[in-house]
Protein backbone atom coordinates (compact mmCIF):
# COMPACT_ATOMS: atom_id res chain seq x y z
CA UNK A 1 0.46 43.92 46.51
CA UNK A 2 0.29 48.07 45.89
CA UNK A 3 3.60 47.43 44.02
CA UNK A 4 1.86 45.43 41.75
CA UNK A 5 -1.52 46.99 41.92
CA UNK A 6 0.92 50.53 41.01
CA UNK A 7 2.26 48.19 37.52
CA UNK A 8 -1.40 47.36 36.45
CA UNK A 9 -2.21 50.83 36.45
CA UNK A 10 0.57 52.12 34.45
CA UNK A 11 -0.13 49.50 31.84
CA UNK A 12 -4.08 50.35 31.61
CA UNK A 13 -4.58 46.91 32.04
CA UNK A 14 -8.59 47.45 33.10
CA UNK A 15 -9.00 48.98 29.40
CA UNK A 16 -6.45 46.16 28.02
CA UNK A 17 -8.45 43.75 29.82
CA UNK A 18 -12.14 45.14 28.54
CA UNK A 19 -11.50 45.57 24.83
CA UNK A 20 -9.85 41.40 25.07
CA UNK A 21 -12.44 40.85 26.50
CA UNK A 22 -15.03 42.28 24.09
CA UNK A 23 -12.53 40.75 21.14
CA UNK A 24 -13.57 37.37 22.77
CA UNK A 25 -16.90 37.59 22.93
CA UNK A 26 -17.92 40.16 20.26
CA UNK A 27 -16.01 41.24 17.58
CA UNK A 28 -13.52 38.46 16.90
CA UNK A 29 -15.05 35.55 18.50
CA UNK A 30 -13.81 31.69 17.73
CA UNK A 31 -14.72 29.66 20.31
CA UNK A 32 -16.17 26.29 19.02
CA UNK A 33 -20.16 26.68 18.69
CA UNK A 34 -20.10 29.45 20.54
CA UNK A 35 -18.82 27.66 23.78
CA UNK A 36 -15.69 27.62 26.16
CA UNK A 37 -14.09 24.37 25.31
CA UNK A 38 -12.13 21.95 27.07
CA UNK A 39 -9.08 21.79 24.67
CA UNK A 40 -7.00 18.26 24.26
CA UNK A 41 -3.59 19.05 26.02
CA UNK A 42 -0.11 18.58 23.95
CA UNK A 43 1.05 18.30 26.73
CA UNK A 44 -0.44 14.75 27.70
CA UNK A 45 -0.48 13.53 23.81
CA UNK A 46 3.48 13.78 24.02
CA UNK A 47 3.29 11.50 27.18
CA UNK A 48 0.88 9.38 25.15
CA UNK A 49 3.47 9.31 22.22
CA UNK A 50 5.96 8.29 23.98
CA UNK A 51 3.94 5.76 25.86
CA UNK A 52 3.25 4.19 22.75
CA UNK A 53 6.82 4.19 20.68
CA UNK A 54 7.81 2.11 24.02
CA UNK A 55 5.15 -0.22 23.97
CA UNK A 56 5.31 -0.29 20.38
CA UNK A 57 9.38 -0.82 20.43
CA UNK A 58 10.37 -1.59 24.10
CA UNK A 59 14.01 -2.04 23.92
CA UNK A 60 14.18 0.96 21.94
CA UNK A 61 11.72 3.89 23.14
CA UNK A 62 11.34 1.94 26.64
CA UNK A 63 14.13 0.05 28.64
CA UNK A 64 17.00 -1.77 27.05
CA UNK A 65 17.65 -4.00 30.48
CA UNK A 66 13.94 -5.40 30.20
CA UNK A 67 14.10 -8.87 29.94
CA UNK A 68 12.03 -11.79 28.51
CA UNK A 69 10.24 -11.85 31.84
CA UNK A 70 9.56 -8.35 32.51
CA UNK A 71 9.08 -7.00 28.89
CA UNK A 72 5.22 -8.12 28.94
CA UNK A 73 4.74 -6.46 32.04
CA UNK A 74 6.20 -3.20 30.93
CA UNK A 75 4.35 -3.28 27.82
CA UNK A 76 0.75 -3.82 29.66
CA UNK A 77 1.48 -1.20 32.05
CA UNK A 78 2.59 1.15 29.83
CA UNK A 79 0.17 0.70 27.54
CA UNK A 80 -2.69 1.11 30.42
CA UNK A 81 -1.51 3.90 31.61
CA UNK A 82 -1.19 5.60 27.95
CA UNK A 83 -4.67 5.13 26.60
CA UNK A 84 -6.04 6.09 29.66
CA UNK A 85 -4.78 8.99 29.24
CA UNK A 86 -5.64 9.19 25.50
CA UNK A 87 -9.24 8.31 26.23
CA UNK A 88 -9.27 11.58 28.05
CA UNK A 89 -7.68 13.22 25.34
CA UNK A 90 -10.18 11.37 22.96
CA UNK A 91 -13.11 12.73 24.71
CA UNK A 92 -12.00 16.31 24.75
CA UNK A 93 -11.21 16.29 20.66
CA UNK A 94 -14.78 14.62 20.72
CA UNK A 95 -16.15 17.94 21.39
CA UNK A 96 -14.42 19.41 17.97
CA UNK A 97 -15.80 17.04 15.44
CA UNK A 98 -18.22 18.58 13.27
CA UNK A 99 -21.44 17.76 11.85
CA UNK A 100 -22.79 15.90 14.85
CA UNK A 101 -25.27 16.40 17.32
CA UNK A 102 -24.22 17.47 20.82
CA UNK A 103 -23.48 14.60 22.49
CA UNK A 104 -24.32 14.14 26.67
CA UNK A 105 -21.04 13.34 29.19
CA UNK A 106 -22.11 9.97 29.14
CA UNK A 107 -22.17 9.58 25.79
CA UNK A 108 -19.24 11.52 25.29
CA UNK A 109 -17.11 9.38 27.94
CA UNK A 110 -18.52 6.02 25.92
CA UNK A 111 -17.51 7.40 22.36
CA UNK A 112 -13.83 7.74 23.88
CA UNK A 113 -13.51 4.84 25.61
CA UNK A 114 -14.84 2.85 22.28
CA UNK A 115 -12.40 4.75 20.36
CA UNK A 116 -9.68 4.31 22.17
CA UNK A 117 -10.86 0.32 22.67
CA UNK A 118 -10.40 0.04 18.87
CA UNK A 119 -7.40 1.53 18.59
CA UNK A 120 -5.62 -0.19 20.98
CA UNK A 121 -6.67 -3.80 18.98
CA UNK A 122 -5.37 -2.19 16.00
CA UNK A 123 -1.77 -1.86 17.74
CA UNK A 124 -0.70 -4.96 16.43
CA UNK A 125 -1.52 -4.31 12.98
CA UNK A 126 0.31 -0.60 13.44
CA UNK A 127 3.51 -2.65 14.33
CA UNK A 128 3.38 -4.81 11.61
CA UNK A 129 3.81 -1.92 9.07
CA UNK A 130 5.98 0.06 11.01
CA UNK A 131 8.24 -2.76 10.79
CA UNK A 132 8.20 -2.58 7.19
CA UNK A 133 8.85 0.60 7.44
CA UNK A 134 11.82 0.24 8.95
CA UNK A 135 13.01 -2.41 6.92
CA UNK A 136 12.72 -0.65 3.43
CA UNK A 137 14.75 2.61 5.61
CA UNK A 138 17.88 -0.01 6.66
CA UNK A 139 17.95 -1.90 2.85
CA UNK A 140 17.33 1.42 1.17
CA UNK A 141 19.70 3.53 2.61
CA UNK A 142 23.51 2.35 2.29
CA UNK A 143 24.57 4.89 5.54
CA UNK A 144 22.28 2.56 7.88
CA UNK A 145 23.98 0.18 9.70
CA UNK A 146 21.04 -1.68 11.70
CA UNK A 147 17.60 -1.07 11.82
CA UNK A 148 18.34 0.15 15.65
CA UNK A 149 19.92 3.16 14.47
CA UNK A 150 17.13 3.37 11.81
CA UNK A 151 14.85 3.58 14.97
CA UNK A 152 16.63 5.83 17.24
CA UNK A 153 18.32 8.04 14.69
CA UNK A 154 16.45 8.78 11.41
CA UNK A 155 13.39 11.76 11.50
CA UNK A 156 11.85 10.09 8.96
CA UNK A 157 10.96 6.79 10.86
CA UNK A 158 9.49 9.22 13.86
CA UNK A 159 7.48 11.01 11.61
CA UNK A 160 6.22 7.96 10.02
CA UNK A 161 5.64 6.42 13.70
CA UNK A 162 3.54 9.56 14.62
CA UNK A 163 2.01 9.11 11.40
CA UNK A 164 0.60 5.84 11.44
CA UNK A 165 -0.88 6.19 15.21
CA UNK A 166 -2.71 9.44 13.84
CA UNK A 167 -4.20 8.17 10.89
CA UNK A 168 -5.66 5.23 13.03
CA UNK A 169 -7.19 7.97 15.12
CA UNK A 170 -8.04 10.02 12.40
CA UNK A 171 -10.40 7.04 10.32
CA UNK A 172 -11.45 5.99 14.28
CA UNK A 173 -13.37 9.41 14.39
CA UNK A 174 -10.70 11.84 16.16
CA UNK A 175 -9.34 14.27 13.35
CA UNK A 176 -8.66 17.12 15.64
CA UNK A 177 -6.16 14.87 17.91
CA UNK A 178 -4.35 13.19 14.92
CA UNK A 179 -3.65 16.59 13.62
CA UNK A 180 -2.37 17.99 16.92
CA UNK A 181 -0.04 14.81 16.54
CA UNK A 182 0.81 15.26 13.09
CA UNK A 183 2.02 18.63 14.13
CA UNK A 184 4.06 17.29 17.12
CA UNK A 185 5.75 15.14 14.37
CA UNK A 186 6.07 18.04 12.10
CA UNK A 187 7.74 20.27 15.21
CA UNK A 188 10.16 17.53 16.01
CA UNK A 189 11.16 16.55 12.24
CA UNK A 190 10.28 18.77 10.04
CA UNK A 191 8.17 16.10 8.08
CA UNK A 192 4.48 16.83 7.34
CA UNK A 193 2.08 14.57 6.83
CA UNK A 194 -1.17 15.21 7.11
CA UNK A 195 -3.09 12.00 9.40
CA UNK A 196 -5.41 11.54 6.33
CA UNK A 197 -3.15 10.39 3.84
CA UNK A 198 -3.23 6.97 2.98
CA UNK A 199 -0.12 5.07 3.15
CA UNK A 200 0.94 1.31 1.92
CA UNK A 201 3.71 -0.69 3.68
CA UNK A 202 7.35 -0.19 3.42
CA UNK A 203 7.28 3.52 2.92
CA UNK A 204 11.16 5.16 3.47
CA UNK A 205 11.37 9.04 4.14
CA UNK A 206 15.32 9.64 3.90
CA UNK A 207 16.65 12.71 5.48
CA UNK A 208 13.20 14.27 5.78
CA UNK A 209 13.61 18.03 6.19
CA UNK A 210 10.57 19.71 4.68
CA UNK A 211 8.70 16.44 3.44
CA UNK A 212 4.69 17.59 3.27
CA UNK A 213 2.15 15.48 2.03
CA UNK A 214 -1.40 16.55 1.75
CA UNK A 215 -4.56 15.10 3.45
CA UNK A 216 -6.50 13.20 0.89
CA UNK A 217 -2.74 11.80 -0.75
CA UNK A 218 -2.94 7.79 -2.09
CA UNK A 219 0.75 6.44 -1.32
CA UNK A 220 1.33 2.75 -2.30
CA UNK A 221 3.70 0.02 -0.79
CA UNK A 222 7.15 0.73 -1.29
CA UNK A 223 7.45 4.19 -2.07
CA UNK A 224 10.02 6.16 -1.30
CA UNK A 225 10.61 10.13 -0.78
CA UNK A 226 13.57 12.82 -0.51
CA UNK A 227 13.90 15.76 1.62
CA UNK A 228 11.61 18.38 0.43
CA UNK A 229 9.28 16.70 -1.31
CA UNK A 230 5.88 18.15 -1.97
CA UNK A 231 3.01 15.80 -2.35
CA UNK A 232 0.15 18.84 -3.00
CA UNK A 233 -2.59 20.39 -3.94
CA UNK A 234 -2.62 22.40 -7.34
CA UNK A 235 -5.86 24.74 -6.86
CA UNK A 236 -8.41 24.65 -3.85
CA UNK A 237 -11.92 25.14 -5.38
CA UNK A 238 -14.89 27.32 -3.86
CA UNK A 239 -18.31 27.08 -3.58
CA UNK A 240 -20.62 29.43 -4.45
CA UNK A 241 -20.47 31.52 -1.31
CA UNK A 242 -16.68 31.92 -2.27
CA UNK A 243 -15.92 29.73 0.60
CA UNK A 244 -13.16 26.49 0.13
CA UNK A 245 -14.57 23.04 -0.60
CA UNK A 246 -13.28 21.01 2.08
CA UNK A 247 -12.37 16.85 1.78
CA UNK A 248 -12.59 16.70 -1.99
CA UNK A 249 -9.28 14.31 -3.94
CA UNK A 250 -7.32 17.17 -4.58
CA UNK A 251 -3.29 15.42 -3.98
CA UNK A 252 -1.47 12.97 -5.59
CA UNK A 253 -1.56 8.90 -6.25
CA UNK A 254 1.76 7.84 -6.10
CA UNK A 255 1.35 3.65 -7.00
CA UNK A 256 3.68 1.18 -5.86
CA UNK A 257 7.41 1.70 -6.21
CA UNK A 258 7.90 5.37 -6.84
CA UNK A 259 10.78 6.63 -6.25
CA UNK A 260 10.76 10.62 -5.92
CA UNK A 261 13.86 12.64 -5.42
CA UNK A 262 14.95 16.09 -3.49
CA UNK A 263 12.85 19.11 -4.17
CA UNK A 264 10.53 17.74 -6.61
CA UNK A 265 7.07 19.13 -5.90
CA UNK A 266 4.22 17.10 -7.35
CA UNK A 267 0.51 18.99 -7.31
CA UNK A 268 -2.98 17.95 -8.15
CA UNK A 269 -5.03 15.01 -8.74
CA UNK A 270 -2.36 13.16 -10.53
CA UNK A 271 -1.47 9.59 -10.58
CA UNK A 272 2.68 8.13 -10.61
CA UNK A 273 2.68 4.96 -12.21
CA UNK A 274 4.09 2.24 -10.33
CA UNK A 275 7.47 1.97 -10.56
CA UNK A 276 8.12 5.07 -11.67
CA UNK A 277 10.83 7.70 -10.69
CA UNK A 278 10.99 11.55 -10.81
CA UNK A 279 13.95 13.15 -10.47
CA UNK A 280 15.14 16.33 -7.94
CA UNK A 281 13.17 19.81 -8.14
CA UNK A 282 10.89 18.36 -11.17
CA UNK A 283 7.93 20.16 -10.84
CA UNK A 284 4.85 17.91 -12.09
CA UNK A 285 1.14 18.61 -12.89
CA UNK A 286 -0.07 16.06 -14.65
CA UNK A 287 0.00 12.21 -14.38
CA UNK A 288 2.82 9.88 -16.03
CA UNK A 289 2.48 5.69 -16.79
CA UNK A 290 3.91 3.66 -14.82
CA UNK A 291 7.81 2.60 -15.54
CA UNK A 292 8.59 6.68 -15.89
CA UNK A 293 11.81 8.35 -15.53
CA UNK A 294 10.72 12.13 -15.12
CA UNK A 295 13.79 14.61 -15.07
CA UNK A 296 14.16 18.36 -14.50
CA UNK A 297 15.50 18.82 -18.01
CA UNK A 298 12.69 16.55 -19.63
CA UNK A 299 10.30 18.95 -18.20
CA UNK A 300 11.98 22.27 -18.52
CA UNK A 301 11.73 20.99 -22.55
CA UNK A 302 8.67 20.11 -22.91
CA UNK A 303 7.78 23.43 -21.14
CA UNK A 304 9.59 24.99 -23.72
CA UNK A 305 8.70 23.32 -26.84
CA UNK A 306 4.74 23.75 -25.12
């Protein structure tokens, strides 16, 4: 005890300690509405994640011995025992959602529990796209030899996974926990997508590394994207106090079957025409009909000749 009490005088921790301290509550202070907050815990969404790619995918994410007997079972109970936990979770990010009154424990406890009531029904529905998901990665990619190793191997199916669980949470009324997901998928995989995007059926990532697409992004069925694609904004607009408009359109449509290749960085309020491809490390800023074949040297002259 005097050994340590000796270390915390040689560090000045009391004046350390004071000035944090006055940083906290003073000078620099970010607490949520002025309040200590009970934060959600990455912890426990990881657990929930995982939870849910096994109930989601059993023989996969879950047990490979389960049998047609037990698999039911497993699924309930995992399933129970991960949205209990996310209702938790639920309610703590229900503290973080702005423009609402302040809500009672009771009414906060409720507003979870519904939450997490309707995304559970909308499981189902989840699977059903993630399926297609997974078939557009095995018949679009010519290295895949099942959809199991499509599953268990490929960053771009986890990200999409993570994805599509977020964004249910994210329209359901819990942005700040579909983000701390999205950025769980985004540690793991490099992909980024933010939980508002919108995204149709049978959407491929292949390979992955540095994917980002933007919150208020339109993504149609059967789209697919190359590493280091860019789906983004091309200028954030203020308001009069200088500060940034938040939730205006500001990234990409991309209609049904676009194909986009490596590096390409597409910005703005533009729309891809269905059908359309654009080719690696174009750099695009304004729309193009649908049927278009958009390549690096197209654009560098047109740049030129503009």
């Amino acid at each position: 005890m005097q050994h340590q009490e000796k270390h915390q005088h040689y560090w000045d921790l009391g004046n350390v300690t004071a000035q944090l301290r006055a940083s906290r509550e003073v000078a620099h202070k970010v607490r949520h509405q002025g309040y200590i907050r009970e934060l959600p815990s990455r912890a426990a969404l990881e657990e929930i994640l995982d939870g849910l790619r096994s109930a989601l995918f059993p023989t996969h994410y879950g047990r490979p011995s389960l049998t047609d007997e037990s698999i039911d079972y497993f699924v309930g109970n995992t399933l129970n025992t991960s949205l209990n936990v996310l209702a938790e979770q639920v309610r703590r990010a229900l503290l973080f959602v702005g423009g609402q009154v302040e809500l009672s424990e009771t009414e906060l406890h409720e507003r979870a529990t519904q939450i997490t009531r309707d995304f559970a029904a909308q499981l189902p529905a989840i699977r059903a796209v993630l399926v297609s998901d997974l078939q557009a990665a095995f018949q679009g990619d010519p290295a895949a030899s099942s959809v199991s190793e499509v599953l268990l191997c490929y960053p771009g199916t986890t990200a999409i996974i993570y994805y599509r669980l977020a964004h249910a949470l994210f329209t359901l009324g819990a942005p700040l926990l579909a983000r701390m997901i999205s950025e769980i998928a985004h540690s793991s995989t490099g992909i980024d997508i933010h939980p508002g995007a919108q995204i149709g059926s049978s959407f491929f990532i292949d390979h992955g590394t540095g994917v980002v697409i933007g919150e208020t992004a339109i993504i149609g069925q059967r789209v697919r994207l190359y590493q280091a694609v860019t789906l983004g904004a091309k200028r954030f607009p203020a308001d009069e106090n200088g500060a940034l408009i938040k939730g205006n359109p500001r990234h990409p449509i991309l209609e049904d079957d676009v194909i986009i290749y490596a590096g390409a960085t597409i910005l703005g309020r533009i729309t891809i025409g269905h059908g359309s491809t654009i080719g690696g490390n174009v750099w695009l800023t304004q729309s193009v009909p649908a049927d278009s074949n958009v390549t690096q040297a197209q654009m560098q002259t047109r740049n030129n000749e503009g």
